[in-house]
Protein backbone atom coordinates (compact mmCIF):
# COMPACT_ATOMS: atom_id res chain seq x y z
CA UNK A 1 -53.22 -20.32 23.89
CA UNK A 2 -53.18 -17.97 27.06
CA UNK A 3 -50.56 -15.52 27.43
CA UNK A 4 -49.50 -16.69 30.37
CA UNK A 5 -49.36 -20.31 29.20
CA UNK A 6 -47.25 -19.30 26.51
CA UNK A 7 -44.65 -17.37 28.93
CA UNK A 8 -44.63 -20.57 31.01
CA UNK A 9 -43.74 -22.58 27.92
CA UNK A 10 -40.52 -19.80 27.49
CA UNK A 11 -39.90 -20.26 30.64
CA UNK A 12 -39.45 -23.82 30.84
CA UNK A 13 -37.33 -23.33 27.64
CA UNK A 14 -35.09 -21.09 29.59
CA UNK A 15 -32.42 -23.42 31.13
CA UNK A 16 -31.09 -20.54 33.31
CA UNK A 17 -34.53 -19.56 34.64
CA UNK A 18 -34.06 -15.80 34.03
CA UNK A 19 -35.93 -13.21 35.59
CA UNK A 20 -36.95 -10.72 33.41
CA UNK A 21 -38.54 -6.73 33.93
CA UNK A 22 -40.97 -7.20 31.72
CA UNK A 23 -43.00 -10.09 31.03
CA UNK A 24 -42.97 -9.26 27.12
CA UNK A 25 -39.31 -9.99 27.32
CA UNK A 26 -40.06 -13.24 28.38
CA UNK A 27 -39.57 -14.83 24.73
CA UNK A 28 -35.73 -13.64 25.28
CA UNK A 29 -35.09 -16.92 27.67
CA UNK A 30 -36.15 -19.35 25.19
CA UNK A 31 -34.30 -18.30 21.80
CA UNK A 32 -31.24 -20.51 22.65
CA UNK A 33 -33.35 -23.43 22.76
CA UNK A 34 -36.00 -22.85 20.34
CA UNK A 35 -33.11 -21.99 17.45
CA UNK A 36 -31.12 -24.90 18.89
CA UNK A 37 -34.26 -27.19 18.05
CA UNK A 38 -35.08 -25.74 14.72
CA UNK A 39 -31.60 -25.20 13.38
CA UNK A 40 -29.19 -27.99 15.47
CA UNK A 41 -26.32 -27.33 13.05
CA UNK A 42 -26.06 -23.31 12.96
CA UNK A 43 -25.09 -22.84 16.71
CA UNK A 44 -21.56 -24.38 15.96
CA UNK A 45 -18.72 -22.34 16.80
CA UNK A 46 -20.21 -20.30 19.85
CA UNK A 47 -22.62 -18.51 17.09
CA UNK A 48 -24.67 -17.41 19.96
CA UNK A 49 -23.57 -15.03 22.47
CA UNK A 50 -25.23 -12.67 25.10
CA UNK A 51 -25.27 -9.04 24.87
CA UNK A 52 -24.71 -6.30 27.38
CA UNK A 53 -27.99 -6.95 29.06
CA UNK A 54 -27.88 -10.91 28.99
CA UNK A 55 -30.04 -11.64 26.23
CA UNK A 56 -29.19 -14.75 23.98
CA UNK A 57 -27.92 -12.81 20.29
CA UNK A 58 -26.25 -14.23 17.07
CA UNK A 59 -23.10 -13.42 16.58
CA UNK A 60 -22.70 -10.72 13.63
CA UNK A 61 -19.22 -10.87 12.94
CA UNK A 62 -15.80 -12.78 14.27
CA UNK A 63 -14.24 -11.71 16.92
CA UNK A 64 -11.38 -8.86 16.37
CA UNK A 65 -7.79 -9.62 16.12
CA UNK A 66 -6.09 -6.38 16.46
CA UNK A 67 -2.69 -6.18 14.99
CA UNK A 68 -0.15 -3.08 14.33
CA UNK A 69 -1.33 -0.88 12.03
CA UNK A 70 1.70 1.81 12.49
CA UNK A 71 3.06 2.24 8.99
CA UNK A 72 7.19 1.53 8.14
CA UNK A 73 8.83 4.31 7.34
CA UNK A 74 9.93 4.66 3.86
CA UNK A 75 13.16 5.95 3.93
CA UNK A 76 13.82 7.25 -0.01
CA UNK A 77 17.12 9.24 0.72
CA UNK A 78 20.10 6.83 0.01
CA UNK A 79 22.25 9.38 2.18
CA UNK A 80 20.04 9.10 4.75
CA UNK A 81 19.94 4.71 4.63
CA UNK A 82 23.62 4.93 4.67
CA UNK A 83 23.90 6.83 7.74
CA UNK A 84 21.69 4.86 9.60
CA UNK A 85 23.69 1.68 9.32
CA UNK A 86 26.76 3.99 10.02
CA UNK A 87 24.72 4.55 13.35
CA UNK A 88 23.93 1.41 13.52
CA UNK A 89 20.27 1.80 12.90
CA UNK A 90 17.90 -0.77 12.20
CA UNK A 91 16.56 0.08 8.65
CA UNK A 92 14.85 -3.02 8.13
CA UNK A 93 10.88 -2.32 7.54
CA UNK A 94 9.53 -4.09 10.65
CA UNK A 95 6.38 -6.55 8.66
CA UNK A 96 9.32 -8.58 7.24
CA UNK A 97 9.82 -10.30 10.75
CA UNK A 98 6.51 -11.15 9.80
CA UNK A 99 7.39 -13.34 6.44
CA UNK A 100 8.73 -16.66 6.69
CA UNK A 101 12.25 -17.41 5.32
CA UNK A 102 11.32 -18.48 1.78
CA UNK A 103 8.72 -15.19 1.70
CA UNK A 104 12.11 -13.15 3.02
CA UNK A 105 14.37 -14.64 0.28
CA UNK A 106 11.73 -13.98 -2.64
CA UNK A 107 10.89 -10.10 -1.18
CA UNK A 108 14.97 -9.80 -1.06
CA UNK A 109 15.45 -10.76 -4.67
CA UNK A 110 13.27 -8.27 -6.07
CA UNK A 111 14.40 -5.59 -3.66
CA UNK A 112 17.91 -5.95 -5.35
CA UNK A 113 16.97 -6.36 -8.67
CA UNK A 114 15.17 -3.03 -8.14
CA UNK A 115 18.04 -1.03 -7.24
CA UNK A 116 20.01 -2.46 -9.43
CA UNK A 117 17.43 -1.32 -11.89
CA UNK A 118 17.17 2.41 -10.09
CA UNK A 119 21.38 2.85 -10.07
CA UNK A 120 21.33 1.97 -13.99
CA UNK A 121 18.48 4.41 -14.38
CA UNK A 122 20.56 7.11 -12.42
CA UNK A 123 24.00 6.52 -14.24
CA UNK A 124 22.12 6.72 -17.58
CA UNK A 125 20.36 9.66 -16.96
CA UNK A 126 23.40 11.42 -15.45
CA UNK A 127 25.73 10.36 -17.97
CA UNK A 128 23.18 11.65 -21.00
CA UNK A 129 22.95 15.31 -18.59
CA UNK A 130 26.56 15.74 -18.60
CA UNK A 131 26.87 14.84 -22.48
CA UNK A 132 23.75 17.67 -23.34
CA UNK A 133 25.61 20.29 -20.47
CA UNK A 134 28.58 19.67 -22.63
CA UNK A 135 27.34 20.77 -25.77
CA UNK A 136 25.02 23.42 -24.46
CA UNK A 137 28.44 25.31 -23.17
CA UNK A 138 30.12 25.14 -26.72
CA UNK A 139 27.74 27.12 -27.60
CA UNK A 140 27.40 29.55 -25.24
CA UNK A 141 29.40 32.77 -26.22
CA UNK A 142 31.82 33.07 -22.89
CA UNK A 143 34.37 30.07 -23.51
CA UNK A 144 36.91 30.26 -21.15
CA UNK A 145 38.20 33.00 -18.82
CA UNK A 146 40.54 34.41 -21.65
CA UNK A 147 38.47 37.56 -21.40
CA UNK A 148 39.55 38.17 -17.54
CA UNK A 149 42.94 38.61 -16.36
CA UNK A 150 43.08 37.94 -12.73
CA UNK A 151 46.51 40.34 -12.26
CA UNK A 152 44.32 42.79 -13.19
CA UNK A 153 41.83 42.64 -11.26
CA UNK A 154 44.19 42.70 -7.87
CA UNK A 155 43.89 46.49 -7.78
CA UNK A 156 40.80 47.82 -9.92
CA UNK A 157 37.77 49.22 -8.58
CA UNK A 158 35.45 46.22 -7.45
CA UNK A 159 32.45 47.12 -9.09
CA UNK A 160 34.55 47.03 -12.48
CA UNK A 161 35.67 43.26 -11.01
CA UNK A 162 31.63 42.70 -10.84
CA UNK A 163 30.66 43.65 -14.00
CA UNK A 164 33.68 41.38 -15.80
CA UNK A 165 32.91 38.34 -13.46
CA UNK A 166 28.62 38.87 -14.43
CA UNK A 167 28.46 37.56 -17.61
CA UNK A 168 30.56 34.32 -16.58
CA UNK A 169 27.86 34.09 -13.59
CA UNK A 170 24.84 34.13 -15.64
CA UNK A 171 26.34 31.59 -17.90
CA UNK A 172 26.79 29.40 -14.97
CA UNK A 173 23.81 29.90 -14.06
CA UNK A 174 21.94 28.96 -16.98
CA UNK A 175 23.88 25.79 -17.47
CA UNK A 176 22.99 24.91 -13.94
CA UNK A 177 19.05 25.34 -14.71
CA UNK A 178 19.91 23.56 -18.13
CA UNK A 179 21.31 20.67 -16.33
CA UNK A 180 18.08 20.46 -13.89
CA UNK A 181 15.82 20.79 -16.58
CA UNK A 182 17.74 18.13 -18.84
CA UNK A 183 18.19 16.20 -16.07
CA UNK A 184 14.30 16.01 -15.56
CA UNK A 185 13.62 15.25 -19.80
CA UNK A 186 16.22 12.84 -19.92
CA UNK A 187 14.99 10.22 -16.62
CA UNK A 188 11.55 10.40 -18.50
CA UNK A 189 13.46 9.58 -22.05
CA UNK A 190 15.05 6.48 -19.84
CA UNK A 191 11.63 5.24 -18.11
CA UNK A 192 9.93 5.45 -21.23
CA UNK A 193 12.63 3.62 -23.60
CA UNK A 194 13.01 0.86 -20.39
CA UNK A 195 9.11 0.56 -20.41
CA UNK A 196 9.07 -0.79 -24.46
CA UNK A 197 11.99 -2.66 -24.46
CA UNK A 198 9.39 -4.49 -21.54
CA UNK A 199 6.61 -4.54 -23.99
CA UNK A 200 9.33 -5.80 -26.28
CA UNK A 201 10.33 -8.49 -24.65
CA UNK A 202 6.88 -9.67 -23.41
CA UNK A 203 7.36 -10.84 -19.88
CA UNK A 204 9.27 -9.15 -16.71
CA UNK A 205 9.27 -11.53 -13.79
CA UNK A 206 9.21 -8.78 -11.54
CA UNK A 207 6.81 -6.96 -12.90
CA UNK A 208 2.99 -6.89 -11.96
CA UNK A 209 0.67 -7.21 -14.61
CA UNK A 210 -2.42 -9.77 -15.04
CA UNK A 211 -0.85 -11.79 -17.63
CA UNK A 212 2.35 -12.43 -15.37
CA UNK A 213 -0.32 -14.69 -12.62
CA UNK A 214 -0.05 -18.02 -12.55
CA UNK A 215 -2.46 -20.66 -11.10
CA UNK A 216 -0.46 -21.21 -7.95
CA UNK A 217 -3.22 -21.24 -5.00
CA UNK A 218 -3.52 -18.67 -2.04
CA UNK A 219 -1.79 -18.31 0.98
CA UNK A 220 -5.04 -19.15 3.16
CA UNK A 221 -3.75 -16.88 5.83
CA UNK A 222 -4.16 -14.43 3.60
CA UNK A 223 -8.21 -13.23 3.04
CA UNK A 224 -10.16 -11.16 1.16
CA UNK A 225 -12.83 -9.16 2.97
CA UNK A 226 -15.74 -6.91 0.72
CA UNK A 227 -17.19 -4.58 2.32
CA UNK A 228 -20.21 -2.64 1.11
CA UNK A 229 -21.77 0.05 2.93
CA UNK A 230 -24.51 1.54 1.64
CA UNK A 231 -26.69 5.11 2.41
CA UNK A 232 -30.17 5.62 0.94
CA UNK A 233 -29.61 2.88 -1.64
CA UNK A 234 -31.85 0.02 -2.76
CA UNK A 235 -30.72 -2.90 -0.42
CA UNK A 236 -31.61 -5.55 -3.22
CA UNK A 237 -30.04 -4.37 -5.29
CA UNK A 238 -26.67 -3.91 -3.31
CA UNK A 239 -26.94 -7.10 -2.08
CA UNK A 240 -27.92 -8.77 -5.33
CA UNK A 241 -24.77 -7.24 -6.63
CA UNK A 242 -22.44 -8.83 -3.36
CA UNK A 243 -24.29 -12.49 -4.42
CA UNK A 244 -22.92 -12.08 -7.70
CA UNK A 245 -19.53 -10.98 -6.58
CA UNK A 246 -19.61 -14.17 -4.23
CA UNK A 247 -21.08 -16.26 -7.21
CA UNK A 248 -18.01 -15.50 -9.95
CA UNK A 249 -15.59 -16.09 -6.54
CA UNK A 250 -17.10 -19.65 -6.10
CA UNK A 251 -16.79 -20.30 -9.89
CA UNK A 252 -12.45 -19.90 -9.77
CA UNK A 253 -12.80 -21.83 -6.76
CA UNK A 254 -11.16 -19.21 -4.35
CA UNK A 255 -14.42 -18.30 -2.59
CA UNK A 256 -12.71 -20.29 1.12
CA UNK A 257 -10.25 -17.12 1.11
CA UNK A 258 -12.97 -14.44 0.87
């Protein structure tokens, strides 16, 4: 068939008679129509759009729905929380206007049963500090200030005064390191004896581990997005591997969230 039999056939197929710069481009008019004809049921869903210059396209991806992506701030310093409600501060972290009631009640739960969970964590620790800084000043050899007389020291030189009050500061001293340093061993001792008592008992409903899913189905508002990209790579291969990522999704059924 003649070229220009062929462009006349494109541009009959062009329902908006488009003038193009170059009659090689012709072929652009008719791709609406021809894929419309060949594939009825893939145009659906305005799956063909126009580009910057006009020309009929397939859509490559959905359209973008920005959101905020400013991160809460995580506010770690109980001092800190408590003077912002003194202020009258809002220290609520801003995605839970996002959740709806029951998701609010269930985040709230955990939330307490965590810092219920962090103040018996502190207490313990503290309380097992003050025990060990107990003992470590027994035996210490400065017990007491029954070595210093404080009358005494009203009108002696003050370097004299120094040297008596030293020893009693580098004993203080080391029982304030010891106390750090204890401080540090015994919140490990703590996490570590709360962490088999878990494996003891078998289940935590707070906690997240894989045997602790159930079978309840997804939040479809919620989706699941895998994204590959690749550089000098074999592209069967990469994409052989997404197929079979897509394949065991379809087998447990959840493939509508991905």
């Amino acid at each position: 068939m003649p070229k220009t039999d062929i462009r006349a056939v494109h541009q009959a197929l062009d329902a908006e008679h488009r003038t193009w710069a170059r009659e090689d481009d012709s072929p652009q008019g008719s791709v609406k129509a021809r894929l419309e004809q060949a594939w009825p049921d893939s145009l659906a869903d305005g799956q063909l759009i126009k580009d910057d210059e006009g020309r009929d396209q397939l859509k490559a991806m959905p359209e973008a729905k920005r959101s905020s992506m400013f991160p809460d701030p995580w506010r770690t310093n109980p001092v800190g929380r408590f003077w912002d409600r003194l202020r009258g501060r809002d220290v609520t972290p801003r995605y839970l206007a996002r959740l709806t009631k029951e998701e609010q009640e269930s985040e709230q739960k955990w939330r307490t049963v965590g810092t219920i969970r962090r103040y018996i964590l502190l207490i313990l620790t503290l309380a097992q500090t003050v025990v060990a800084t107990w003992y470590m000043k027994t035996i210490l050899p400065y017990q007491g200030w029954a070595l210093i007389n404080p009358m005494d020291m009203v009108g002696q030189d003050l370097w004299v005064s120094f040297m008596q009050l030293l020893p009693y500061m580098l004993q203080t001293g080391i029982l304030i390191l010891f106390a750090v340093l204890f401080c540090w061993v015994s919140a490990g001792f703590w996490t570590a004896l709360m962490g088999f008592l878990q494996l003891l008992i078998g289940r935590d409903k707070y906690s997240i581990s894989a045997s602790t899913v159930g079978d309840e189905p997804l939040n479809p508002e919620h989706r699941t997005a895998l994204i590959m990209p690749i550089c000098n790579e074999d592209v069967n291969r990469v994409f052989a591997g997404l197929r079979c990522n897509v394949g065991i999704s379809k087998s447990h059924r959840e493939c509508q969230t991905l």
